[in-house]
PDB file of N, CA and C in Angstrom:
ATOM      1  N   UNK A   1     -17.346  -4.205 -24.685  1.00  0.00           N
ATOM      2  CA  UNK A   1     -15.931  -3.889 -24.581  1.00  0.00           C
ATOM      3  C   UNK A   1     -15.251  -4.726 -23.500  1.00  0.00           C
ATOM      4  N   UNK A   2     -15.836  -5.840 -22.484  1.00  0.00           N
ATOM      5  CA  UNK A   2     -15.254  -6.594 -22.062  1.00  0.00           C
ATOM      6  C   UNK A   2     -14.886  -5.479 -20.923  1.00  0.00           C
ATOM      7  N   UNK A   3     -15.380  -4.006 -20.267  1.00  0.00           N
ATOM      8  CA  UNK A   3     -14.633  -3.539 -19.183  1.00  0.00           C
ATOM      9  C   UNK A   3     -15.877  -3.023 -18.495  1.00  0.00           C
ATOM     10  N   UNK A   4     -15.792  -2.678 -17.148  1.00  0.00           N
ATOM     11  CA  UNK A   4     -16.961  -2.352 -16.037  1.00  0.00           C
ATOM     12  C   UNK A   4     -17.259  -0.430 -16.366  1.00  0.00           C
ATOM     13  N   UNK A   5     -18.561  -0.666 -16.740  1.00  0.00           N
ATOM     14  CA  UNK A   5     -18.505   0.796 -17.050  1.00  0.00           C
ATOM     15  C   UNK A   5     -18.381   1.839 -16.121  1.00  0.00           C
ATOM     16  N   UNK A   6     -17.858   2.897 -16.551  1.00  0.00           N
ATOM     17  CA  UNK A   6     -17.384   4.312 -15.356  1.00  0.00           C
ATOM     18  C   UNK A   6     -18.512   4.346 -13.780  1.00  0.00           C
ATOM     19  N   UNK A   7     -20.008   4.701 -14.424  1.00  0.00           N
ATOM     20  CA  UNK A   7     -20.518   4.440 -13.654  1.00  0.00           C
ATOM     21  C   UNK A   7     -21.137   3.545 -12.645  1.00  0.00           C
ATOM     22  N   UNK A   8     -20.458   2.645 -12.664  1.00  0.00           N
ATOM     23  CA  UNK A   8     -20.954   1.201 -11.671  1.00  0.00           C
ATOM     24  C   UNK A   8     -19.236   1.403 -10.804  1.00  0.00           C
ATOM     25  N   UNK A   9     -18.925   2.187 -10.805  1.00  0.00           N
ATOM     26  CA  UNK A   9     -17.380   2.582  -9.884  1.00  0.00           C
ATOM     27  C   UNK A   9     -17.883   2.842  -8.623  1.00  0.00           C
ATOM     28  N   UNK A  10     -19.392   3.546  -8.391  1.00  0.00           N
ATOM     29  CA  UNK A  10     -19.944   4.559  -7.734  1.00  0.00           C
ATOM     30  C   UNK A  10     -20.768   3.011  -6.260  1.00  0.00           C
ATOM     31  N   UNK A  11     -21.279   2.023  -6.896  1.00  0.00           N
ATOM     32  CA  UNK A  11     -22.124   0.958  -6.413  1.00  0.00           C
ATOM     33  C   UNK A  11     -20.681   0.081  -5.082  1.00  0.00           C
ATOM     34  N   UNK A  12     -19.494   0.332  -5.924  1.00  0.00           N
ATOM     35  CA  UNK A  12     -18.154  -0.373  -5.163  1.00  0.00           C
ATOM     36  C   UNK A  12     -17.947   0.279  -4.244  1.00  0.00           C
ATOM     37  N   UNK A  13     -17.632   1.606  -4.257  1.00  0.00           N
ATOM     38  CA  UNK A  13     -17.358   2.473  -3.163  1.00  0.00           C
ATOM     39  C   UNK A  13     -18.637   2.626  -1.833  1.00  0.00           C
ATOM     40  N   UNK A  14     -20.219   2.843  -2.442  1.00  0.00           N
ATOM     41  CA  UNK A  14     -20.933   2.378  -1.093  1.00  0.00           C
ATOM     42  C   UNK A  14     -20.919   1.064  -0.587  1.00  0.00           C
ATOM     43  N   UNK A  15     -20.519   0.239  -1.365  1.00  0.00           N
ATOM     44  CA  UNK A  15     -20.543  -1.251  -0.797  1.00  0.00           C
ATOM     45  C   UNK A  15     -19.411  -1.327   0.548  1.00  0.00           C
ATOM     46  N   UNK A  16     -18.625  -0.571  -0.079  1.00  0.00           N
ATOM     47  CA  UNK A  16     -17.099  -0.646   0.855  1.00  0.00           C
ATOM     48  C   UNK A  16     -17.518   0.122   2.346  1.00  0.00           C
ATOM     49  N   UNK A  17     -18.033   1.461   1.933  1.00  0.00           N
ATOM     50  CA  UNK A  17     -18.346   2.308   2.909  1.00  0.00           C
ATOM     51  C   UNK A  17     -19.304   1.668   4.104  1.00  0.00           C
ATOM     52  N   UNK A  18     -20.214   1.221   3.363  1.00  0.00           N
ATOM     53  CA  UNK A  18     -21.377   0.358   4.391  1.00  0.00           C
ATOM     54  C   UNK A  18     -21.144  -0.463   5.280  1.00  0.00           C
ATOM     55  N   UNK A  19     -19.869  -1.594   4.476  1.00  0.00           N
ATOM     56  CA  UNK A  19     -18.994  -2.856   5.111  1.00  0.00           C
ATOM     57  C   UNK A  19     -18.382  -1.880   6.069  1.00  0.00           C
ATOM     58  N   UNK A  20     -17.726  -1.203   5.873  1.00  0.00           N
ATOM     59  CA  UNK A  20     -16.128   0.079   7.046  1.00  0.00           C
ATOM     60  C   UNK A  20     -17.193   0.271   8.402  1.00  0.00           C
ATOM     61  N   UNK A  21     -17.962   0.893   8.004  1.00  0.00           N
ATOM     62  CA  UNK A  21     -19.115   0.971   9.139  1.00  0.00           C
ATOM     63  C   UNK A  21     -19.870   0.420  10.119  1.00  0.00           C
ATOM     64  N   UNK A  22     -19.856  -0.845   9.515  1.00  0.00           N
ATOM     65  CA  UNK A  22     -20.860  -2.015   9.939  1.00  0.00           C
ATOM     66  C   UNK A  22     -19.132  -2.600  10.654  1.00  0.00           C
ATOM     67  N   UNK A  23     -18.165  -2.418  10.114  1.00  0.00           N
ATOM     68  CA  UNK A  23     -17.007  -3.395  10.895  1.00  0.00           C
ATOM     69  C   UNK A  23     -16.505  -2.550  12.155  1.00  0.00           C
ATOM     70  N   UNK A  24     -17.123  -1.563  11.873  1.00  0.00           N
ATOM     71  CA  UNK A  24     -16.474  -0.292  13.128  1.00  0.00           C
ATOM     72  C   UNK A  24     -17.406  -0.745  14.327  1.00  0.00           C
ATOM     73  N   UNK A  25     -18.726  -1.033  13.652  1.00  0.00           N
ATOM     74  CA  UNK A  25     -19.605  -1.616  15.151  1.00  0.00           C
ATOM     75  C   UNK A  25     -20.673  -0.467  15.152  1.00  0.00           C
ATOM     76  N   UNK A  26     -21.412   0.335  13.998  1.00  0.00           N
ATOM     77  CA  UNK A  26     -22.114   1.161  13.727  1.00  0.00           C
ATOM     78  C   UNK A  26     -22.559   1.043  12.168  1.00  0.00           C
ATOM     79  N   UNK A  27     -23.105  -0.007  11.948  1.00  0.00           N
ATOM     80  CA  UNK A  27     -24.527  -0.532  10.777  1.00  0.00           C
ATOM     81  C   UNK A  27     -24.649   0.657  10.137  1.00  0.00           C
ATOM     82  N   UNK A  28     -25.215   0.802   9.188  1.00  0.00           N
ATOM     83  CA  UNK A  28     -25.544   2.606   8.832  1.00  0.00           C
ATOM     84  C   UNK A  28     -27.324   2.272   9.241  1.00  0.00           C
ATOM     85  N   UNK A  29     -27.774   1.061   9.441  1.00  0.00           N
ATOM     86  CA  UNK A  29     -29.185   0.757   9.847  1.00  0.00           C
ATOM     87  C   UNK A  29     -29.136   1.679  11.364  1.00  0.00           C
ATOM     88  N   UNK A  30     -28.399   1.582  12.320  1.00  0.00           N
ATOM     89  CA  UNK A  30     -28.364   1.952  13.290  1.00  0.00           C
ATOM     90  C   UNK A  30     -28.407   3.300  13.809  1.00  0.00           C
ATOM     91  N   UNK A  31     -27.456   4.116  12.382  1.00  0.00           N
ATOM     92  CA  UNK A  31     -27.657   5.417  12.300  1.00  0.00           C
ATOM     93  C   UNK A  31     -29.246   5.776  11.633  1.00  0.00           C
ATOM     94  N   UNK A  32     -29.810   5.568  10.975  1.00  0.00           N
ATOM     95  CA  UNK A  32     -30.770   5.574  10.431  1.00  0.00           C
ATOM     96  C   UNK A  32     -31.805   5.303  11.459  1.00  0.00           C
ATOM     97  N   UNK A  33     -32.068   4.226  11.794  1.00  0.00           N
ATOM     98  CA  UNK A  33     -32.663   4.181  13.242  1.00  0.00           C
ATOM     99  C   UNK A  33     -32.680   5.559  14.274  1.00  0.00           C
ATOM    100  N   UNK A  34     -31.137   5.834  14.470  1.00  0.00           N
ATOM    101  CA  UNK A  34     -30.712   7.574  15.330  1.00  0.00           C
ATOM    102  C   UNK A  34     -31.550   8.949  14.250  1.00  0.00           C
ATOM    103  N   UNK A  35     -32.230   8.668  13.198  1.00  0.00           N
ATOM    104  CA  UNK A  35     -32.727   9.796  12.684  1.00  0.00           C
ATOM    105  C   UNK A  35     -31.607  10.575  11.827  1.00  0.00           C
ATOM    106  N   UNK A  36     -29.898   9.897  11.523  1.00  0.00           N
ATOM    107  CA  UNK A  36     -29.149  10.446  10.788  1.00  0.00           C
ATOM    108  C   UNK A  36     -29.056   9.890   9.286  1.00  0.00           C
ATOM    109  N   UNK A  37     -28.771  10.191   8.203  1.00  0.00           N
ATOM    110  CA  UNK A  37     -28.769  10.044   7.211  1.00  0.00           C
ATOM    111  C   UNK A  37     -27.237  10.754   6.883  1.00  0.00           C
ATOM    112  N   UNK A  38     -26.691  10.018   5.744  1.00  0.00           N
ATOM    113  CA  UNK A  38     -25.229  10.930   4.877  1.00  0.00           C
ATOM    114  C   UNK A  38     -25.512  10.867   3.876  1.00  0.00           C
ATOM    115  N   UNK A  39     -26.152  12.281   2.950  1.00  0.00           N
ATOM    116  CA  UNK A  39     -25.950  12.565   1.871  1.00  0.00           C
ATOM    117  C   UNK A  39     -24.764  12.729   1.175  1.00  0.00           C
ATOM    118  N   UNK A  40     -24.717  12.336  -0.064  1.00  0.00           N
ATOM    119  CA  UNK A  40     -23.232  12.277  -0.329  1.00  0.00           C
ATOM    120  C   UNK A  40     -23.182  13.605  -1.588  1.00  0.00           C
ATOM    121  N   UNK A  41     -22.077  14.171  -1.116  1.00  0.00           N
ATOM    122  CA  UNK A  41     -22.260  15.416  -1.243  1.00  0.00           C
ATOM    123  C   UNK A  41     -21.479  16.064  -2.543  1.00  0.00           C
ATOM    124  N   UNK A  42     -20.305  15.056  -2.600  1.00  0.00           N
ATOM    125  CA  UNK A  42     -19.058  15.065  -4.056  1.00  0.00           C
ATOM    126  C   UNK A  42     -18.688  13.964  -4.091  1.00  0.00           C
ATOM    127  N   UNK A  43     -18.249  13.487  -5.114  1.00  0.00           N
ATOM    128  CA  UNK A  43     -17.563  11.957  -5.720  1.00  0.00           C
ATOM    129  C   UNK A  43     -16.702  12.264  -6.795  1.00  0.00           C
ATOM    130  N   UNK A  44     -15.451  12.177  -6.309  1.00  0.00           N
ATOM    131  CA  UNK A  44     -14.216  12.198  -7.260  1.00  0.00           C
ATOM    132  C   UNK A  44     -13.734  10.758  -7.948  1.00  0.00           C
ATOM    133  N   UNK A  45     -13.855  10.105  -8.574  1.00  0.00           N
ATOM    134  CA  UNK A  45     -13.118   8.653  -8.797  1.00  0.00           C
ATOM    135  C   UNK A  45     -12.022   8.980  -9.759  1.00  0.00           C
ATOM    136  N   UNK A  46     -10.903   8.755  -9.901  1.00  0.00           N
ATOM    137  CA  UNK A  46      -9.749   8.956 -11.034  1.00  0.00           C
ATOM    138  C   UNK A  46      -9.314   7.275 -11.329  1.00  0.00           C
ATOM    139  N   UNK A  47      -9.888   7.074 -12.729  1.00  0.00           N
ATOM    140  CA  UNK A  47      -9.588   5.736 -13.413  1.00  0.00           C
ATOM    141  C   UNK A  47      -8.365   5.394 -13.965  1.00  0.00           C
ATOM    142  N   UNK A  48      -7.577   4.550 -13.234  1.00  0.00           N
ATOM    143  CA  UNK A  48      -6.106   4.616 -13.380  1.00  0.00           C
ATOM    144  C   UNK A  48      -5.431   3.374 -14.871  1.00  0.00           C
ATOM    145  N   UNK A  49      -6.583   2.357 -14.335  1.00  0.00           N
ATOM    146  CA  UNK A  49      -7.136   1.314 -15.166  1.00  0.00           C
ATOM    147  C   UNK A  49      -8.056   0.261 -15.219  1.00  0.00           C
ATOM    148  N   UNK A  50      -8.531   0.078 -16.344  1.00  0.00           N
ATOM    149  CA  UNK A  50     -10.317  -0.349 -16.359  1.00  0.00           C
ATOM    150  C   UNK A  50     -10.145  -1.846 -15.665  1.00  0.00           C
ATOM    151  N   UNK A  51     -11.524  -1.943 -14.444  1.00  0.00           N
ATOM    152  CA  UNK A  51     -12.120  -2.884 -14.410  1.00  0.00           C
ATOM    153  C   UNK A  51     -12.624  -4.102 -15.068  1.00  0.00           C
ATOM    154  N   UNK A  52     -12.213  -4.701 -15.563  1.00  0.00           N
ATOM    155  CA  UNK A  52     -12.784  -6.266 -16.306  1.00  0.00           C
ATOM    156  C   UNK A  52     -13.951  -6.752 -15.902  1.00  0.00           C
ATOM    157  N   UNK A  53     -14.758  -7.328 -17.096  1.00  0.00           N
ATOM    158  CA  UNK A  53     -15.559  -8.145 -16.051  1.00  0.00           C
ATOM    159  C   UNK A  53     -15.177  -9.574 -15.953  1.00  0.00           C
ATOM    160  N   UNK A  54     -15.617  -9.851 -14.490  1.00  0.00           N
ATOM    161  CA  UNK A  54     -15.333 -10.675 -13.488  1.00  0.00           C
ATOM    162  C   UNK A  54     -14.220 -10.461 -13.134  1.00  0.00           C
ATOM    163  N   UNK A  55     -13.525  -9.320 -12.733  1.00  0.00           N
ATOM    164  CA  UNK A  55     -12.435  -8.865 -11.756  1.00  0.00           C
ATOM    165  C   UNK A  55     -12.912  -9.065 -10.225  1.00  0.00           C
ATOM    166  N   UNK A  56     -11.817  -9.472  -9.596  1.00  0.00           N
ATOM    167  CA  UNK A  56     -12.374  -9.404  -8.232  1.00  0.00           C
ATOM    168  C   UNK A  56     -11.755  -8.562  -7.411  1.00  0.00           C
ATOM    169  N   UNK A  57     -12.589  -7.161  -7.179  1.00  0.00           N
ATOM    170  CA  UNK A  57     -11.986  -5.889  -6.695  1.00  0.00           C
ATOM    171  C   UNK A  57     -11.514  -5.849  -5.405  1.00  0.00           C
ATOM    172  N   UNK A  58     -10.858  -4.928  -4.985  1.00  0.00           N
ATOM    173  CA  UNK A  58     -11.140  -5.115  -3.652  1.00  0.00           C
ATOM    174  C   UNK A  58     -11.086  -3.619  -3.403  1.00  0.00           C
ATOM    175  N   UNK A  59     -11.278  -3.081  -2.626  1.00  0.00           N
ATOM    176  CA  UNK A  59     -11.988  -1.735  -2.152  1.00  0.00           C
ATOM    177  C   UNK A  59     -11.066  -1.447  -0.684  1.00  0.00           C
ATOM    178  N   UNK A  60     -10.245  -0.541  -0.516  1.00  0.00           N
ATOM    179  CA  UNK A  60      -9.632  -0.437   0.593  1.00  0.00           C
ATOM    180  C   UNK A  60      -9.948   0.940   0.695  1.00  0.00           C
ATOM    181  N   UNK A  61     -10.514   1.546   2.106  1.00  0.00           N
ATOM    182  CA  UNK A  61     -10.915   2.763   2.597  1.00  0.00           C
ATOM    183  C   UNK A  61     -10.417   3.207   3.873  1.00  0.00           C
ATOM    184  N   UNK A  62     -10.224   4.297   3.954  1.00  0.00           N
ATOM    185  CA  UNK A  62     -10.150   5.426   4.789  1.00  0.00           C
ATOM    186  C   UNK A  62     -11.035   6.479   5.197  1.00  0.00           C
ATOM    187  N   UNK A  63     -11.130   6.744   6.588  1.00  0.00           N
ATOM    188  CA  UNK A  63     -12.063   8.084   6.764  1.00  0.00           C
ATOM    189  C   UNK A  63     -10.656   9.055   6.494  1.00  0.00           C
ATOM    190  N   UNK A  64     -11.114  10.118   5.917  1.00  0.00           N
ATOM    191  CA  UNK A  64      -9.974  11.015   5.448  1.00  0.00           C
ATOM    192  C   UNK A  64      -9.755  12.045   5.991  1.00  0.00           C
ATOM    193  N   UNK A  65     -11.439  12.914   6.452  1.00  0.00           N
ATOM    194  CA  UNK A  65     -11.663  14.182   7.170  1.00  0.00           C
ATOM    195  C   UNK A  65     -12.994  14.031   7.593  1.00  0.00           C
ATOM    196  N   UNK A  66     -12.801  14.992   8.923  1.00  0.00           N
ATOM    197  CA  UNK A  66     -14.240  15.172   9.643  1.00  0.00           C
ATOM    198  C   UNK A  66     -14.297  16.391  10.218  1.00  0.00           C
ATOM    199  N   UNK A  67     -15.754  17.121   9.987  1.00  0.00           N
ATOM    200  CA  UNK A  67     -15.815  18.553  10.380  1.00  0.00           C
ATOM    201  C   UNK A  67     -16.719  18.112  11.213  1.00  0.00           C
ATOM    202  N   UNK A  68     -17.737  19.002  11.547  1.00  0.00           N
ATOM    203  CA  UNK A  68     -19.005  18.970  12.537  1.00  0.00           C
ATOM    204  C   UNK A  68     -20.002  18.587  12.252  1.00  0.00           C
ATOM    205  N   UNK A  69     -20.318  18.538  10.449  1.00  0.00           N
ATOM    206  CA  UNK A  69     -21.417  17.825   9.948  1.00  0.00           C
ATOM    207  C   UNK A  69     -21.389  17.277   8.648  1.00  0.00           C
ATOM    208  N   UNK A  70     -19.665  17.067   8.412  1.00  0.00           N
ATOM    209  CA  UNK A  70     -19.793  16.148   7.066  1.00  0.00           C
ATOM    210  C   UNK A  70     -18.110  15.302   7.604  1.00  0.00           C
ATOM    211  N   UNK A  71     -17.853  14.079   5.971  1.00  0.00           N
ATOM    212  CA  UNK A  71     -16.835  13.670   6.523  1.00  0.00           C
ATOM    213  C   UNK A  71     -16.313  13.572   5.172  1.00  0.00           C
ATOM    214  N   UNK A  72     -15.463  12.918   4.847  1.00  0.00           N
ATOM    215  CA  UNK A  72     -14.669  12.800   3.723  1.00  0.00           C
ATOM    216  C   UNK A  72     -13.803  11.218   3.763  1.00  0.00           C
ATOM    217  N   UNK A  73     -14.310  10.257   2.732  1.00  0.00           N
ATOM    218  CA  UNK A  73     -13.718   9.098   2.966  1.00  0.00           C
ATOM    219  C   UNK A  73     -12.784   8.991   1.145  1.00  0.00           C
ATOM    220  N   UNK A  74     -11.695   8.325   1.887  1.00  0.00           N
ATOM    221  CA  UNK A  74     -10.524   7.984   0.666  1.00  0.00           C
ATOM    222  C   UNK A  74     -10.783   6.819  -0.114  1.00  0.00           C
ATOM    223  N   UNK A  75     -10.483   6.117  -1.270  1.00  0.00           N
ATOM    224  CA  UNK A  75     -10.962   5.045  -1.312  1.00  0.00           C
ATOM    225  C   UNK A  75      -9.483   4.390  -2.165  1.00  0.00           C
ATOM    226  N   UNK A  76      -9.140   3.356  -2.619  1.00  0.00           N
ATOM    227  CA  UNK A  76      -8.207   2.855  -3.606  1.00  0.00           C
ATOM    228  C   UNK A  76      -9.090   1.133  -3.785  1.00  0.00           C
ATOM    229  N   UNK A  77      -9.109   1.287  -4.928  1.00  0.00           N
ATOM    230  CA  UNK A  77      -9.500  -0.302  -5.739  1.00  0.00           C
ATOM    231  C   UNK A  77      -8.599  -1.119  -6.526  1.00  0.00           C
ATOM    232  N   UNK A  78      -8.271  -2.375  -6.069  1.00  0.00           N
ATOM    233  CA  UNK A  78      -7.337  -3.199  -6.436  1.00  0.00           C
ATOM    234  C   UNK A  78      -7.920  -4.492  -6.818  1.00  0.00           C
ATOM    235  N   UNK A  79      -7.098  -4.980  -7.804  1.00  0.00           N
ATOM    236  CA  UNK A  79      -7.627  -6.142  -8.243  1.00  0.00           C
ATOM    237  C   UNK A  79      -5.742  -7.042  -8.383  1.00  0.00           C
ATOM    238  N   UNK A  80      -6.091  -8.802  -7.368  1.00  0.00           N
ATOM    239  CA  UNK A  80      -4.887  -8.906  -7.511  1.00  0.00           C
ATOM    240  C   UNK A  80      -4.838 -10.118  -6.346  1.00  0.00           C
ATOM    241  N   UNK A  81      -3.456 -10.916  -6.512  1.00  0.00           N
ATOM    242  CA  UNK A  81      -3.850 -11.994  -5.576  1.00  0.00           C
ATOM    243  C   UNK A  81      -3.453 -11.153  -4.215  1.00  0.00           C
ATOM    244  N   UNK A  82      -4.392 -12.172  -3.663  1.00  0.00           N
ATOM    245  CA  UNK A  82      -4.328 -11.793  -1.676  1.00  0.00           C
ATOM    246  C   UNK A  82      -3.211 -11.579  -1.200  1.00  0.00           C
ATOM    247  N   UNK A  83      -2.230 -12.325  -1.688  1.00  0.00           N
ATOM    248  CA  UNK A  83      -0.774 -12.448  -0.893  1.00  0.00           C
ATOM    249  C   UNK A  83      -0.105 -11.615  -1.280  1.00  0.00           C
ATOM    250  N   UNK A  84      -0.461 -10.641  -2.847  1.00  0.00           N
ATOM    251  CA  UNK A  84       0.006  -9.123  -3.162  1.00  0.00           C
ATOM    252  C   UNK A  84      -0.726  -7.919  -3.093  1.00  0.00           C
ATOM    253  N   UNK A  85       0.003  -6.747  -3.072  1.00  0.00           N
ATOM    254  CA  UNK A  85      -0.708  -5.889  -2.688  1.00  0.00           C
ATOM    255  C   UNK A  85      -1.878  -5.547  -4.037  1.00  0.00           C
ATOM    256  N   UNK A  86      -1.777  -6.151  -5.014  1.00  0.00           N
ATOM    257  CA  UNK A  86      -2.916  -5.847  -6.106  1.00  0.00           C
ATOM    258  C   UNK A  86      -2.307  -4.594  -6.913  1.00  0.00           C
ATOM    259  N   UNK A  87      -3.041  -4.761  -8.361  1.00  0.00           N
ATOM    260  CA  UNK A  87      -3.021  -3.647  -8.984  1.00  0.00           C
ATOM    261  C   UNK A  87      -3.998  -2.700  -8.799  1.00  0.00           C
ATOM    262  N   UNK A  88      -3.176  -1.285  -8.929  1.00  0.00           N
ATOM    263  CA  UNK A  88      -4.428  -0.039  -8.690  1.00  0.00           C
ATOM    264  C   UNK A  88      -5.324  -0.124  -9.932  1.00  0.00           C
ATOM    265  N   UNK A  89      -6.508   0.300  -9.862  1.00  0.00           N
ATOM    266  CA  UNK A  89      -7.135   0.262 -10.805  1.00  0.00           C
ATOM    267  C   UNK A  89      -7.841   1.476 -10.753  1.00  0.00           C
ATOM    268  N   UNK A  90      -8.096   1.788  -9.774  1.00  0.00           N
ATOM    269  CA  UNK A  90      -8.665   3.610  -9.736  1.00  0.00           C
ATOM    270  C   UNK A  90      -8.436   3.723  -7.490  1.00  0.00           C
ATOM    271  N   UNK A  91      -8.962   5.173  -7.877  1.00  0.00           N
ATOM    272  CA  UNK A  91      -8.709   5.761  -6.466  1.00  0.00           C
ATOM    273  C   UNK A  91     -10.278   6.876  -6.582  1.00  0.00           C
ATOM    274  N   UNK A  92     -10.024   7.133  -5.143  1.00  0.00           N
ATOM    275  CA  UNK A  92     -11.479   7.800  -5.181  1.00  0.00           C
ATOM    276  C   UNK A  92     -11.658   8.802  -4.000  1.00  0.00           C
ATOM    277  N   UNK A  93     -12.518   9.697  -3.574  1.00  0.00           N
ATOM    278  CA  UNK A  93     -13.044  10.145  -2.717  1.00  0.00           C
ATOM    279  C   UNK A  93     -14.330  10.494  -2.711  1.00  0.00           C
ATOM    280  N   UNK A  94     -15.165  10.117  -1.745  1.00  0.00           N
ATOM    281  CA  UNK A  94     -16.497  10.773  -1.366  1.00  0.00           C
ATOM    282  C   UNK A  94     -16.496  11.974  -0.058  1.00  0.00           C
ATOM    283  N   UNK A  95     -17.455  12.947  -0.281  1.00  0.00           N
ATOM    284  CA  UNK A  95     -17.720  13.707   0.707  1.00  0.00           C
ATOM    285  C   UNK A  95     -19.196  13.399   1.216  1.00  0.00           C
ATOM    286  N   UNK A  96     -19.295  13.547   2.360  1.00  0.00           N
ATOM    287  CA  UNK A  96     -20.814  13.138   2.555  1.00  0.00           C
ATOM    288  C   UNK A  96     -21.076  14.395   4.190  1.00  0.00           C
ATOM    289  N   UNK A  97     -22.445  14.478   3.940  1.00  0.00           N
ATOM    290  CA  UNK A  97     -23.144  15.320   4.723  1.00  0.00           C
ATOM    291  C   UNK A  97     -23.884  14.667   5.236  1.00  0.00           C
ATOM    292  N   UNK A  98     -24.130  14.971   7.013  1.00  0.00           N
ATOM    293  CA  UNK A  98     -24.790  14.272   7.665  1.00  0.00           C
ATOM    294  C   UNK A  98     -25.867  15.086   8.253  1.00  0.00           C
ATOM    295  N   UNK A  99     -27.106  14.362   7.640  1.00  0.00           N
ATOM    296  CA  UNK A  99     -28.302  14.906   7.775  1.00  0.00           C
ATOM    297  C   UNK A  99     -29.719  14.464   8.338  1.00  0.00           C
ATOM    298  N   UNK A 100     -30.551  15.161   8.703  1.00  0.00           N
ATOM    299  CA  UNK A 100     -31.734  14.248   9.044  1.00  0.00           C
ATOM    300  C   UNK A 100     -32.657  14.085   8.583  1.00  0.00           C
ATOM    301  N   UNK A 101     -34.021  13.460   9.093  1.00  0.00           N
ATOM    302  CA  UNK A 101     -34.975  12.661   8.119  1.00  0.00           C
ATOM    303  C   UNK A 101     -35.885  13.912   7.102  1.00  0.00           C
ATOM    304  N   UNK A 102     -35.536  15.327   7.653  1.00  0.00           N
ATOM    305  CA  UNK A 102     -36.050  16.412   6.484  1.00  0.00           C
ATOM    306  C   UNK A 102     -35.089  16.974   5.796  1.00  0.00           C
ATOM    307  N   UNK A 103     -33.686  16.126   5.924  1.00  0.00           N
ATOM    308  CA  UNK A 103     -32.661  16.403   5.044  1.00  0.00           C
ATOM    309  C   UNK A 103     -31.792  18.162   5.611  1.00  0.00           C
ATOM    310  N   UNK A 104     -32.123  18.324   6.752  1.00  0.00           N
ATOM    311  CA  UNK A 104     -31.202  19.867   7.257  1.00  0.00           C
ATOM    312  C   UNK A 104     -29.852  18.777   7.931  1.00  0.00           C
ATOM    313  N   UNK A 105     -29.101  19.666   7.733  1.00  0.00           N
ATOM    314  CA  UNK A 105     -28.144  19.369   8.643  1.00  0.00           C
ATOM    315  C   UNK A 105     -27.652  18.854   9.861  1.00  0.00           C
ATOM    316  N   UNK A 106     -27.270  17.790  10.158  1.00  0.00           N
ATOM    317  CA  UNK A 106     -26.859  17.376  11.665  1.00  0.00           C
ATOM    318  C   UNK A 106     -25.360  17.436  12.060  1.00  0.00           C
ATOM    319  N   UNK A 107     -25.451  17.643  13.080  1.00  0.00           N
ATOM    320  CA  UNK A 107     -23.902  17.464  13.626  1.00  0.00           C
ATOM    321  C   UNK A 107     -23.478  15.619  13.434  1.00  0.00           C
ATOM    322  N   UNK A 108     -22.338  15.483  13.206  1.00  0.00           N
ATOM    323  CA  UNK A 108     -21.606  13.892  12.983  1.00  0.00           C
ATOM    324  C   UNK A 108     -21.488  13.517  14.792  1.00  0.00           C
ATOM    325  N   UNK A 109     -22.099  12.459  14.279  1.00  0.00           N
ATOM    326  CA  UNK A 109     -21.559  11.686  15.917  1.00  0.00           C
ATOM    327  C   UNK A 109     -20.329  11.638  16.293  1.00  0.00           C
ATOM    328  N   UNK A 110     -20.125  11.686  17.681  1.00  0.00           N
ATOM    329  CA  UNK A 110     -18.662  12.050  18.011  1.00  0.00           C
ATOM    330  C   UNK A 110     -17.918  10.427  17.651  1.00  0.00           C
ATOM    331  N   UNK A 111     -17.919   9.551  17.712  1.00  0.00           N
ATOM    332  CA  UNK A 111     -17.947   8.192  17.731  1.00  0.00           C
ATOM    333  C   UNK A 111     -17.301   8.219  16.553  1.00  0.00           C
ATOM    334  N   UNK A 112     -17.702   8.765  15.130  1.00  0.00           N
ATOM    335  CA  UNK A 112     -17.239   9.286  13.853  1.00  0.00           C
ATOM    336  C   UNK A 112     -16.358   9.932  13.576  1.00  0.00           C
ATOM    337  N   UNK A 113     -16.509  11.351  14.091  1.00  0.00           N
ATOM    338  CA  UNK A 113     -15.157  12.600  14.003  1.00  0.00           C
ATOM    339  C   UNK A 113     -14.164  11.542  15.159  1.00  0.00           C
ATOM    340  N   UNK A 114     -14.280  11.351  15.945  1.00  0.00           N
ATOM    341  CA  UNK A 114     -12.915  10.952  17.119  1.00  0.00           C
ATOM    342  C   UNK A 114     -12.459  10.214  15.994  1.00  0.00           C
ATOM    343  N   UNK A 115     -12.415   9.431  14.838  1.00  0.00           N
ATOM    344  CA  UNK A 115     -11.855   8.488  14.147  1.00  0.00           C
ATOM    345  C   UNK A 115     -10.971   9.343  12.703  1.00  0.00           C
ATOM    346  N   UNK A 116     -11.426  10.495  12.690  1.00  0.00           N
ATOM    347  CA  UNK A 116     -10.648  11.378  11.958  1.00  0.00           C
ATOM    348  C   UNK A 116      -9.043  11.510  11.984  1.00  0.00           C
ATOM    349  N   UNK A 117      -8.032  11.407  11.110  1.00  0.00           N
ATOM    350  CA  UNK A 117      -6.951  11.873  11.306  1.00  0.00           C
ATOM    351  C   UNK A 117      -6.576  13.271  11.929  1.00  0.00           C
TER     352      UNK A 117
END
């Protein structure tokens, strides 16, 4: 059908998340190293319009919410030249839980929540 199927929506959004992290100056290697892990806990994506292949996406994120041991990141995907703001092509949210190496619950580093709206 010439379009990126529903589920490969899911591979864009950790790519983005990993990059947000690693640009904040906290690797998710680093957390992992600290004994934390983020299970991801819900994934909303709403497909506004399909992906092509060889579109060149671009992935713009937000941390959205932060409690004491999970967070909530926003997402919007655009495809479109640089010098415009791009067409939407879907929007998204993940929830994720931050946990440790036997998977119970951890509190979020403060470093994380302080970045909360």
């Amino acid at each position: 059908m010439g379009i990126v199927h529903h589920s490969r929506y899911l591979p864009y959004l950790e790519e983005g998340r990993v990059e947000y992290l690693r640009h904040l100056g906290h690797p998710y290697s680093e957390m992992r190293s600290a004994g934390l892990d983020y299970a991801v806990l819900e994934c909303f994506v709403q497909y506004r319009q399909p992906l092509r292949f060889d579109d060149q996406v671009d992935v713009h994120l937000a941390l959205a919410a932060a409690t004491r041991a999970s967070f909530q990141m926003a997402y919007l995907l655009t495809v479109g030249d640089a010098g415009d703001e791009g067409e939407v092509r879907a929007t998204a949210v993940t929830v994720h839980g931050c946990v440790n190496a036997a998977g119970r619950p951890e509190r979020l580093p403060a470093w994380l929540v302080d970045l909360a709206p």
